[in-house]
PDB file of N, CA and C in Angstrom:
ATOM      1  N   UNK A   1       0.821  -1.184   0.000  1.00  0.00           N
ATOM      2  CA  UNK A   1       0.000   0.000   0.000  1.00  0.00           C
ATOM      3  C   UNK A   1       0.872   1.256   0.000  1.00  0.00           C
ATOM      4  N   UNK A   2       1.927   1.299   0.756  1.00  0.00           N
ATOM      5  CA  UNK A   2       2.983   2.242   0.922  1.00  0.00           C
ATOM      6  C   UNK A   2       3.669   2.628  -0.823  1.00  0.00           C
ATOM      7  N   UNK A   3       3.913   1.429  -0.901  1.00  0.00           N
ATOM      8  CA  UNK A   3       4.172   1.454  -2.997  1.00  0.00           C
ATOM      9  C   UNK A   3       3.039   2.455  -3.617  1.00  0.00           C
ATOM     10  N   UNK A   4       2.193   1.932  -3.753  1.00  0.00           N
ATOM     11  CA  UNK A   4       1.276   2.273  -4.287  1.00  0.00           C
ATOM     12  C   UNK A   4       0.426   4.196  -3.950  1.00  0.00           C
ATOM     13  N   UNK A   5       0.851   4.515  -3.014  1.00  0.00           N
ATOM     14  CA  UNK A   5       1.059   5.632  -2.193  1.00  0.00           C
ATOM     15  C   UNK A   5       2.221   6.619  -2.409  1.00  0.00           C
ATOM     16  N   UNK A   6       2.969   5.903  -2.452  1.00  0.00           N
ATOM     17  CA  UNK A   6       4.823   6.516  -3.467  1.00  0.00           C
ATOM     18  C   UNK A   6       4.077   7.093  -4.697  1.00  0.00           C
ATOM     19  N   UNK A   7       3.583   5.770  -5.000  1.00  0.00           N
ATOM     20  CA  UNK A   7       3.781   6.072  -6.848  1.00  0.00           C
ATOM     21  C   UNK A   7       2.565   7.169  -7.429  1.00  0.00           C
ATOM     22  N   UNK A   8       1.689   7.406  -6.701  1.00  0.00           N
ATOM     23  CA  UNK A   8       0.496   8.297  -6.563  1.00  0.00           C
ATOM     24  C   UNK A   8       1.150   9.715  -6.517  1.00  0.00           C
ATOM     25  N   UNK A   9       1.791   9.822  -5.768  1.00  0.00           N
ATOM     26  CA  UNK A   9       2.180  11.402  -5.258  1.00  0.00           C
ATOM     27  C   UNK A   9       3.621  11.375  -6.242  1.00  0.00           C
ATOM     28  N   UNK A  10       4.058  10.941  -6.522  1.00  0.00           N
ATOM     29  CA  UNK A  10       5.039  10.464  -7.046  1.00  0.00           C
ATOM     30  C   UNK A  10       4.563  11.574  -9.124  1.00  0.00           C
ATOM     31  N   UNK A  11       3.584  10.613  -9.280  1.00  0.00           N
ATOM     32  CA  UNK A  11       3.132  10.776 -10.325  1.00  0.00           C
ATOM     33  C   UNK A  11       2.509  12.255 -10.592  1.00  0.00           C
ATOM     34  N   UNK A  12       1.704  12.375  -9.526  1.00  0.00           N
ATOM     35  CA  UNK A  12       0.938  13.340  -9.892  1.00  0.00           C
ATOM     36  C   UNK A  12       2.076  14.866  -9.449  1.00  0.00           C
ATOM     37  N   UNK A  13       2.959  14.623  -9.059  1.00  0.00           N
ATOM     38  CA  UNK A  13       4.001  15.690  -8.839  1.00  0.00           C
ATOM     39  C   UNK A  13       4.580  16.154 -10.551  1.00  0.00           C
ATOM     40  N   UNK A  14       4.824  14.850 -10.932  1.00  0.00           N
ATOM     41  CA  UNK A  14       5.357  15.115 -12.305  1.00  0.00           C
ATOM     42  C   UNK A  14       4.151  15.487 -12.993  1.00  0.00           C
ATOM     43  N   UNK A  15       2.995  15.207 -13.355  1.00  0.00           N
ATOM     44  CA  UNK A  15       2.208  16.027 -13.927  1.00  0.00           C
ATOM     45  C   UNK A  15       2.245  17.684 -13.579  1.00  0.00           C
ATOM     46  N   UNK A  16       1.980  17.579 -12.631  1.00  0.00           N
ATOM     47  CA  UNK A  16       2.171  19.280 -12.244  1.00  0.00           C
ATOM     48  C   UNK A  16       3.548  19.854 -12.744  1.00  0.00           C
ATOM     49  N   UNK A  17       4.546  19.383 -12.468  1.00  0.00           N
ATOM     50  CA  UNK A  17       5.668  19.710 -13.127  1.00  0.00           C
ATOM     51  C   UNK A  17       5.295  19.806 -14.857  1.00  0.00           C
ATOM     52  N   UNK A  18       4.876  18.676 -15.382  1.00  0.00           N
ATOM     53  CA  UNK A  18       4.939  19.114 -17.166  1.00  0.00           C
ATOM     54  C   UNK A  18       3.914  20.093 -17.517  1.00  0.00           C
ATOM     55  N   UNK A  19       2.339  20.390 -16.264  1.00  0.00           N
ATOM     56  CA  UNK A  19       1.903  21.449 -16.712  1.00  0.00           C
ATOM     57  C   UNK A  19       2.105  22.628 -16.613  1.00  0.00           C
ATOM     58  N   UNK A  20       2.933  22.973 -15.634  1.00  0.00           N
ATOM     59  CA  UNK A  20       3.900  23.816 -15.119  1.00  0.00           C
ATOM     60  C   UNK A  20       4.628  24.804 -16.159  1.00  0.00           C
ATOM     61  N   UNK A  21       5.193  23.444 -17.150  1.00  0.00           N
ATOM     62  CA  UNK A  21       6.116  24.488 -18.068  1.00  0.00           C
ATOM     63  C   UNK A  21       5.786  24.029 -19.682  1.00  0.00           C
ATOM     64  N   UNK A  22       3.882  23.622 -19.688  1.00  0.00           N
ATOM     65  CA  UNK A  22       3.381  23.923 -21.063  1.00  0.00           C
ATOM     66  C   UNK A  22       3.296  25.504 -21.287  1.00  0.00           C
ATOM     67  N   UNK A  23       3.436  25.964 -22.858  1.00  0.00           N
ATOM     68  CA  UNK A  23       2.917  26.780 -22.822  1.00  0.00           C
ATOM     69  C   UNK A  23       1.713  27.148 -22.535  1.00  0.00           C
ATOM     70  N   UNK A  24       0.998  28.648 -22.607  1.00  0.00           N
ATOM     71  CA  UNK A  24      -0.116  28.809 -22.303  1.00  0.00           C
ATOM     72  C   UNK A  24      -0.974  28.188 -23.688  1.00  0.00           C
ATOM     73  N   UNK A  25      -0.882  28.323 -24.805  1.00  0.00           N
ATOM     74  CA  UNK A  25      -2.085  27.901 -25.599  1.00  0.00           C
ATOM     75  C   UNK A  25      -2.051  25.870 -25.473  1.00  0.00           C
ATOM     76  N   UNK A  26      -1.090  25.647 -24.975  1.00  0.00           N
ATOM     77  CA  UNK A  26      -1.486  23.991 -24.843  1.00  0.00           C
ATOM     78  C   UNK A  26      -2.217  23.929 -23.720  1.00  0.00           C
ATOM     79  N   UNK A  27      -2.260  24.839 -23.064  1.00  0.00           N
ATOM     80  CA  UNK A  27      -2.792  24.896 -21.312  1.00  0.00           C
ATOM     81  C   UNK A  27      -4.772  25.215 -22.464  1.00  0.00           C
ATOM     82  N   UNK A  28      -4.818  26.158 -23.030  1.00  0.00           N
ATOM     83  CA  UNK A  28      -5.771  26.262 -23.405  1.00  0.00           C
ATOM     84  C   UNK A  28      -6.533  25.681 -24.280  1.00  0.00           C
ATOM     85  N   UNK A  29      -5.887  24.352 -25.118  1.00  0.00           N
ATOM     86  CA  UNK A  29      -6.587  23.418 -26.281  1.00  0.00           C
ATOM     87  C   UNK A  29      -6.989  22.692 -24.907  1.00  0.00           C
ATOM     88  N   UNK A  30      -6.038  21.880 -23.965  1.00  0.00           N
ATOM     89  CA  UNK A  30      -6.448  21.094 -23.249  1.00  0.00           C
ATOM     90  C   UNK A  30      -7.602  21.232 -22.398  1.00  0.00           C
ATOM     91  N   UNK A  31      -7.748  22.740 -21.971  1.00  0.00           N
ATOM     92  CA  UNK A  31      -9.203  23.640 -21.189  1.00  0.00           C
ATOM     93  C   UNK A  31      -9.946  22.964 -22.017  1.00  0.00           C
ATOM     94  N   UNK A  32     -10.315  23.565 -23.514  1.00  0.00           N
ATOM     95  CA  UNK A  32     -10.921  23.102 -24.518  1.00  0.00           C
ATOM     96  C   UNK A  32     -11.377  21.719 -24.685  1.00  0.00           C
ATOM     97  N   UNK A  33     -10.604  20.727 -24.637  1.00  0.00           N
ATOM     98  CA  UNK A  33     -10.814  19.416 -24.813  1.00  0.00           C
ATOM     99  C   UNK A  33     -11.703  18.870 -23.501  1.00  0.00           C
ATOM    100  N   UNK A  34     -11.472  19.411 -22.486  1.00  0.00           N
ATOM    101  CA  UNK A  34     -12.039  18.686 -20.994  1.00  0.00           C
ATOM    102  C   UNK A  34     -13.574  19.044 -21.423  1.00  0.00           C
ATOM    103  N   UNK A  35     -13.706  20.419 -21.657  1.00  0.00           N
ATOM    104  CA  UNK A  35     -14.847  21.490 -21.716  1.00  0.00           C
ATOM    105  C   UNK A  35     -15.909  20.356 -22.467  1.00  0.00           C
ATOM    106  N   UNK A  36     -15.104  20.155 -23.379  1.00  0.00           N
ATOM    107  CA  UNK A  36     -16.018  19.100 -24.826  1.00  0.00           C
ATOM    108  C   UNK A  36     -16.484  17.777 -24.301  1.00  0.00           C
ATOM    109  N   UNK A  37     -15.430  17.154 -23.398  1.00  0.00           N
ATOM    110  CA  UNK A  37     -15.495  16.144 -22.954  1.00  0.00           C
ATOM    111  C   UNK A  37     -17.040  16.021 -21.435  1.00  0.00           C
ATOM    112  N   UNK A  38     -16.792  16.640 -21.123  1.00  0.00           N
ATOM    113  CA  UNK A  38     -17.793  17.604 -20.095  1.00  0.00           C
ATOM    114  C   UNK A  38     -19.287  17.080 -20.550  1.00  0.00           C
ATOM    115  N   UNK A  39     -19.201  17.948 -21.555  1.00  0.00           N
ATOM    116  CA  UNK A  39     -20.554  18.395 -22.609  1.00  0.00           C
ATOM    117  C   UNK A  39     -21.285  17.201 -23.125  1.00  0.00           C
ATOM    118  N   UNK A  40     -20.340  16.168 -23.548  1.00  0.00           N
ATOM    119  CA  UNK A  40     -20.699  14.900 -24.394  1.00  0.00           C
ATOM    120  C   UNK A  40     -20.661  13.948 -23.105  1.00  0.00           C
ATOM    121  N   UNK A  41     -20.509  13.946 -22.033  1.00  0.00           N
ATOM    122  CA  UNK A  41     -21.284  13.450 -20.928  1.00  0.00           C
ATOM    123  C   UNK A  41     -22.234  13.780 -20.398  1.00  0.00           C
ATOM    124  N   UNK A  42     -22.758  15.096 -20.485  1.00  0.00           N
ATOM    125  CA  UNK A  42     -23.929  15.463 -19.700  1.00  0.00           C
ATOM    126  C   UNK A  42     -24.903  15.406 -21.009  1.00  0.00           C
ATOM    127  N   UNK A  43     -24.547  15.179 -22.397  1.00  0.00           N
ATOM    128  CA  UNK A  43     -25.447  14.489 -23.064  1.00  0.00           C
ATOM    129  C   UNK A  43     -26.133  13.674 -23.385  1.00  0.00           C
ATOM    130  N   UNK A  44     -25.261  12.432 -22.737  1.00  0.00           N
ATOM    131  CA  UNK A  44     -25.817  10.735 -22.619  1.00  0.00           C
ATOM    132  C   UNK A  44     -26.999  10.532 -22.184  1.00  0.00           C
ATOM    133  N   UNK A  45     -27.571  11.577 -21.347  1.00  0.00           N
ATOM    134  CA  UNK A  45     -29.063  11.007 -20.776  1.00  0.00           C
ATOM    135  C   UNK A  45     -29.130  10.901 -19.257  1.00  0.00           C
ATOM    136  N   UNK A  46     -30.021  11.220 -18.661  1.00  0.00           N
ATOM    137  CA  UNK A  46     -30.070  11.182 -17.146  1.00  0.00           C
ATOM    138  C   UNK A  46     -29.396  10.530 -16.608  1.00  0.00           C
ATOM    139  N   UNK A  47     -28.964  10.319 -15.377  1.00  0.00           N
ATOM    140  CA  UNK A  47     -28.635   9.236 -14.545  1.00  0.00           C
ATOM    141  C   UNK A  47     -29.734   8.187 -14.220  1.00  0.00           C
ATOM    142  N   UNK A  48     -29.762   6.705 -14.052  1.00  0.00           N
ATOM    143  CA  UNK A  48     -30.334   5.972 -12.980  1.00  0.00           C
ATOM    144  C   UNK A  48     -30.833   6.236 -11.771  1.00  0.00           C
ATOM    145  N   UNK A  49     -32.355   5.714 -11.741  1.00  0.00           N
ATOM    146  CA  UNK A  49     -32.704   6.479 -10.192  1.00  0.00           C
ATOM    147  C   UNK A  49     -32.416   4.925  -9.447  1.00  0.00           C
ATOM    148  N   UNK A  50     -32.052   5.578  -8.093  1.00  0.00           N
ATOM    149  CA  UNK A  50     -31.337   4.521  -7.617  1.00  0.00           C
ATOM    150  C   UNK A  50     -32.936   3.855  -6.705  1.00  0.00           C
ATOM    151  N   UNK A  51     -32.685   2.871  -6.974  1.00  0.00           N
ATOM    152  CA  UNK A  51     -34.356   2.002  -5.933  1.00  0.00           C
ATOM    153  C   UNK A  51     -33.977   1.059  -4.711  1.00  0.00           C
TER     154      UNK A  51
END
């Protein structure tokens, strides 16, 4: 579990690091892409009512 706990914080450090030193318009396609991604989920159709 301790592994697995490393490699978590581990990881997500280096993400922050490579977004760190994208430029700004890759910072902004990627805004873009989530935004879309977003959209075409809240399109699928209601949720399940739970019984």
């Amino acid at each position: 579990m301790a592994l697995r706990l490393t490699y978590l914080v581990v990881s997500n450090l280096l993400s922050w690091m490579v977004l760190l030193t994208r430029p700004g318009a890759a910072k902004d396609v990627e805004i873009l892409v989530l935004r879309q991604q977003l959209a075409v989920l809240h399109r699928n159709g209601p949720r399940p009512q739970l019984s």
